[in-house]
C-alpha atoms as a PDB file:
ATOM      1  CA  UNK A   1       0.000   0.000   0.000  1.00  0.00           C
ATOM      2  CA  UNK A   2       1.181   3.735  -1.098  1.00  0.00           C
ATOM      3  CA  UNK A   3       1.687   6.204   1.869  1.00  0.00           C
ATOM      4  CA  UNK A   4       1.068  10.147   0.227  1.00  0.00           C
ATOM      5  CA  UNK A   5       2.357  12.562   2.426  1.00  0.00           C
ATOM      6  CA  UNK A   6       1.627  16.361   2.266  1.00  0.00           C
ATOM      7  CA  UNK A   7       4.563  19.063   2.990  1.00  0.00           C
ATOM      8  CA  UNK A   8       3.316  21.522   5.614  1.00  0.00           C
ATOM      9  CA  UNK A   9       2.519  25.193   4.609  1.00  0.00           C
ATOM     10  CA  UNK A  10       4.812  26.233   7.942  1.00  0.00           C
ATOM     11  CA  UNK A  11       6.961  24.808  10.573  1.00  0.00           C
ATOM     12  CA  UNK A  12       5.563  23.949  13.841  1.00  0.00           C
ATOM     13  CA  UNK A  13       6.492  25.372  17.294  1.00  0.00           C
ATOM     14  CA  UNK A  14       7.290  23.743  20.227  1.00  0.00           C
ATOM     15  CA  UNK A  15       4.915  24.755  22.241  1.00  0.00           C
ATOM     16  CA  UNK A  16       2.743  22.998  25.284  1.00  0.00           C
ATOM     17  CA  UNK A  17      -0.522  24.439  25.908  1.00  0.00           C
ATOM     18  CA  UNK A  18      -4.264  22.978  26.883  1.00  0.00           C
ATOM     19  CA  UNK A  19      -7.377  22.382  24.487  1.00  0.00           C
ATOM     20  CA  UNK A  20     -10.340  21.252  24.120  1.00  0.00           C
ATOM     21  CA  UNK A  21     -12.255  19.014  21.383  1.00  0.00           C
ATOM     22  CA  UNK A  22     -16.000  18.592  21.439  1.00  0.00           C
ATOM     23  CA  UNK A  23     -17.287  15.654  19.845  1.00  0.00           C
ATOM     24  CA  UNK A  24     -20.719  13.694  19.915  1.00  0.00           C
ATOM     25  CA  UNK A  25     -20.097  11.987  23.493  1.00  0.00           C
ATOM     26  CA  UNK A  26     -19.117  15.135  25.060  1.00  0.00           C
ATOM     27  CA  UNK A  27     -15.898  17.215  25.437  1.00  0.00           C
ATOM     28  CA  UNK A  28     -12.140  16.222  25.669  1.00  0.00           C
ATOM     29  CA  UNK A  29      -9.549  17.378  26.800  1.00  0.00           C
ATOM     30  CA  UNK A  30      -5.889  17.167  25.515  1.00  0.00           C
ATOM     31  CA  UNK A  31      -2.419  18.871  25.459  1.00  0.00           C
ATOM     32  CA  UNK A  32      -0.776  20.279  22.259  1.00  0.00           C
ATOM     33  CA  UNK A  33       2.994  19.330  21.923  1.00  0.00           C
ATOM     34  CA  UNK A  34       3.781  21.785  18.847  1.00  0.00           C
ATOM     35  CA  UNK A  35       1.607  24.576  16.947  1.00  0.00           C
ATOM     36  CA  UNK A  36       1.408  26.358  14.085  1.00  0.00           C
ATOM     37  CA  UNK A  37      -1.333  29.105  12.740  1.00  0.00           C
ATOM     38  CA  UNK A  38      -2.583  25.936  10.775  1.00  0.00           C
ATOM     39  CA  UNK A  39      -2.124  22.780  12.979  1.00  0.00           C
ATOM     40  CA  UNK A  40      -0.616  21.313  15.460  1.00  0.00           C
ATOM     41  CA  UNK A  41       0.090  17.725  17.181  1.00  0.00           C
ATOM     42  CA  UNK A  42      -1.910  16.341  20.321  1.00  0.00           C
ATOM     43  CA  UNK A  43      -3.020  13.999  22.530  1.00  0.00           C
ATOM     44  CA  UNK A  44      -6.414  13.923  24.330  1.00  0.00           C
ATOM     45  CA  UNK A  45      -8.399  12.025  26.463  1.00  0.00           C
ATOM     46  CA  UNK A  46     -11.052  10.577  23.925  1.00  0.00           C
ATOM     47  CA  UNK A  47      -9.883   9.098  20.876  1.00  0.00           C
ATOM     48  CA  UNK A  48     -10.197  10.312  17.204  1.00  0.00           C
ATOM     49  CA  UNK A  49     -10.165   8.902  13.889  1.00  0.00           C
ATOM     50  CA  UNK A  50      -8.533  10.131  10.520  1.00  0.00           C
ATOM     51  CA  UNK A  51     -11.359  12.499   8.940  1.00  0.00           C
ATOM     52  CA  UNK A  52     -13.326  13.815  11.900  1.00  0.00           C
ATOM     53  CA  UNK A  53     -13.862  16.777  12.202  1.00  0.00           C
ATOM     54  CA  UNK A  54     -14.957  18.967  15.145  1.00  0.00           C
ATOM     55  CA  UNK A  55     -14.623  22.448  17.212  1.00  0.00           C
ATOM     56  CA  UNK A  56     -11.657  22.878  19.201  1.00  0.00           C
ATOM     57  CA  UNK A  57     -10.787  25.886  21.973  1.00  0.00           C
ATOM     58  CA  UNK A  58      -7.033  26.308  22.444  1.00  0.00           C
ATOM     59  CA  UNK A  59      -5.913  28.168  25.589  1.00  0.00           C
ATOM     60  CA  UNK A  60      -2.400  29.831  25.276  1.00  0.00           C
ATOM     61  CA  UNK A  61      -0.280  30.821  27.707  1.00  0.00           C
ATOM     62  CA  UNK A  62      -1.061  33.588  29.816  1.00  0.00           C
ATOM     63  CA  UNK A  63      -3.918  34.436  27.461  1.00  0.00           C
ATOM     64  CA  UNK A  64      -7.121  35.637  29.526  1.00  0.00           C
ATOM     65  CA  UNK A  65      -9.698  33.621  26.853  1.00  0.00           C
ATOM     66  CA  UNK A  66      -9.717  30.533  24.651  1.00  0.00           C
ATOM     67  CA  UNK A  67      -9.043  30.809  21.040  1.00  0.00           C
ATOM     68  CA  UNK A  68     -12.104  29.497  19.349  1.00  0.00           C
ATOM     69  CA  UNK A  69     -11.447  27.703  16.104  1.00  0.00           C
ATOM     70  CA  UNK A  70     -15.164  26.539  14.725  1.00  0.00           C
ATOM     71  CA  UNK A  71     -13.680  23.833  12.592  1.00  0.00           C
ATOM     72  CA  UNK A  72     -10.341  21.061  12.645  1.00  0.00           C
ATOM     73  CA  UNK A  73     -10.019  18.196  11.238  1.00  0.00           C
ATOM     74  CA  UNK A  74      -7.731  15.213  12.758  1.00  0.00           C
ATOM     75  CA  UNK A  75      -5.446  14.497   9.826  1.00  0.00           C
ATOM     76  CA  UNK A  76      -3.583  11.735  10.852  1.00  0.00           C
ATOM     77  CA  UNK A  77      -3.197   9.414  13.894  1.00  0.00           C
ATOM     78  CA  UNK A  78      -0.339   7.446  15.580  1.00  0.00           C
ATOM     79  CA  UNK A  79      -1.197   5.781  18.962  1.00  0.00           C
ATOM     80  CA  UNK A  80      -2.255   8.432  21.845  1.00  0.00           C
ATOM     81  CA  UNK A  81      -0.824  11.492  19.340  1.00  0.00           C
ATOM     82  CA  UNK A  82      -2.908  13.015  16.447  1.00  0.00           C
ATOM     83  CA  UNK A  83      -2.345  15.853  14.037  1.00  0.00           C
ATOM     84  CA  UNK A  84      -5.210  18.609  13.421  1.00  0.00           C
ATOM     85  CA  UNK A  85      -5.430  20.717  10.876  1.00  0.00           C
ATOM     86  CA  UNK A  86      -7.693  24.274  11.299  1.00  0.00           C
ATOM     87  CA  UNK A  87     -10.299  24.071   8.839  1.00  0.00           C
ATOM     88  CA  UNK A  88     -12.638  27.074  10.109  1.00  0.00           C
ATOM     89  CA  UNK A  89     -11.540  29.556  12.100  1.00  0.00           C
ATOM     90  CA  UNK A  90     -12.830  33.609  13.080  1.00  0.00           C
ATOM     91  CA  UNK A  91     -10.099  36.559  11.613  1.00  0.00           C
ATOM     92  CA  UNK A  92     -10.217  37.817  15.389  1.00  0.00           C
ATOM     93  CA  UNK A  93      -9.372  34.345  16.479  1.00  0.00           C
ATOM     94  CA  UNK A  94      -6.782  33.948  13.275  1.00  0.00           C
ATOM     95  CA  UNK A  95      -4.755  36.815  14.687  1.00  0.00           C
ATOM     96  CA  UNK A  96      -4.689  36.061  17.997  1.00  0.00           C
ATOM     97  CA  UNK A  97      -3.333  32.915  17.287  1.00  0.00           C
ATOM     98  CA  UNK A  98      -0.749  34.624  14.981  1.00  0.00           C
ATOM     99  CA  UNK A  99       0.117  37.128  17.440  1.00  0.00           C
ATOM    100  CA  UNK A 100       0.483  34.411  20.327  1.00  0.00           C
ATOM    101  CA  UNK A 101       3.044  32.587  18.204  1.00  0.00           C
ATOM    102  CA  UNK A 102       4.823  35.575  16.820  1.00  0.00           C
ATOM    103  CA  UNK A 103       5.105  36.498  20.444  1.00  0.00           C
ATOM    104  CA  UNK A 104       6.601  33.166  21.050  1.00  0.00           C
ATOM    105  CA  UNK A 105       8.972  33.073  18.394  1.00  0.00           C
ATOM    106  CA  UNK A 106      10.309  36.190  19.595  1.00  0.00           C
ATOM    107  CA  UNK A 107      10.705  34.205  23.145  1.00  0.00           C
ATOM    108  CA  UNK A 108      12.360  31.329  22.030  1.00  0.00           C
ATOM    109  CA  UNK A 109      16.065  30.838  23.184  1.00  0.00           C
ATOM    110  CA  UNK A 110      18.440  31.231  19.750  1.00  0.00           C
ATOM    111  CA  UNK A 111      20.902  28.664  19.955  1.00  0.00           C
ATOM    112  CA  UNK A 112      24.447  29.612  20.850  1.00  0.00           C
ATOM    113  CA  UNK A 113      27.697  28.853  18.851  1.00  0.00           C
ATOM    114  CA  UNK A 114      30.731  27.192  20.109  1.00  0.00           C
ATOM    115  CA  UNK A 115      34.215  27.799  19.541  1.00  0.00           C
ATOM    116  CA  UNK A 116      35.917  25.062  17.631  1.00  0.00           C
END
């Protein structure tokens, strides 16, 4: 069997922060292990399947509100980890992601050189 694999459109950050995914049976819970304005890899506490799609609240950081995206859909799945992708999301909500992760690209340690 052929595996197709898509590039992403940008590179993920490392980044740890709480969501939450509602489904049919109710609402999960599950931490994000690396983000992007477009995605991001999780785990939750209810399990999801390639092709479902559902609304998802992120909560960043020291941010006083969730960031509501209306739409993701769960891309791919390996054991307890999953990769969304946003689907539907408010401008207002689009920028304050951006802005959150600009913010923490400006925060990340640069690596230092060593002498040789």
């Amino acid at each position: 069997m052929e595996k197709y694999y898509t590039c992403r459109a940008e590179a993920r950050q490392p980044l740890r922060c709480k969501f939450q995914y509602f489904l049919d049976e109710g609402v999960a819970e599950g931490t994000v292990w690396d983000l992007s304005s477009s995605g991001w890899r999780a785990s939750g506490t209810a399990p999801v399947t390639v092709g479902m799609e559902m609304p998802v609240c992120l909560y960043l950081g020291n941010e006083k509100r969730w960031v509501s995206i209306g739409r993701a859909a769960v891309r791919w799945v390996k054991g307890s980890n999953f990769g969304l992708e946003v689907v539907q999301i408010d401008t207002q909500e689009q920028e304050r992601l951006d802005h959150f992760l600009e913010k923490s690209r400006l925060e990340l340690p640069r690596p230092t050189r060593q002498a040789v």
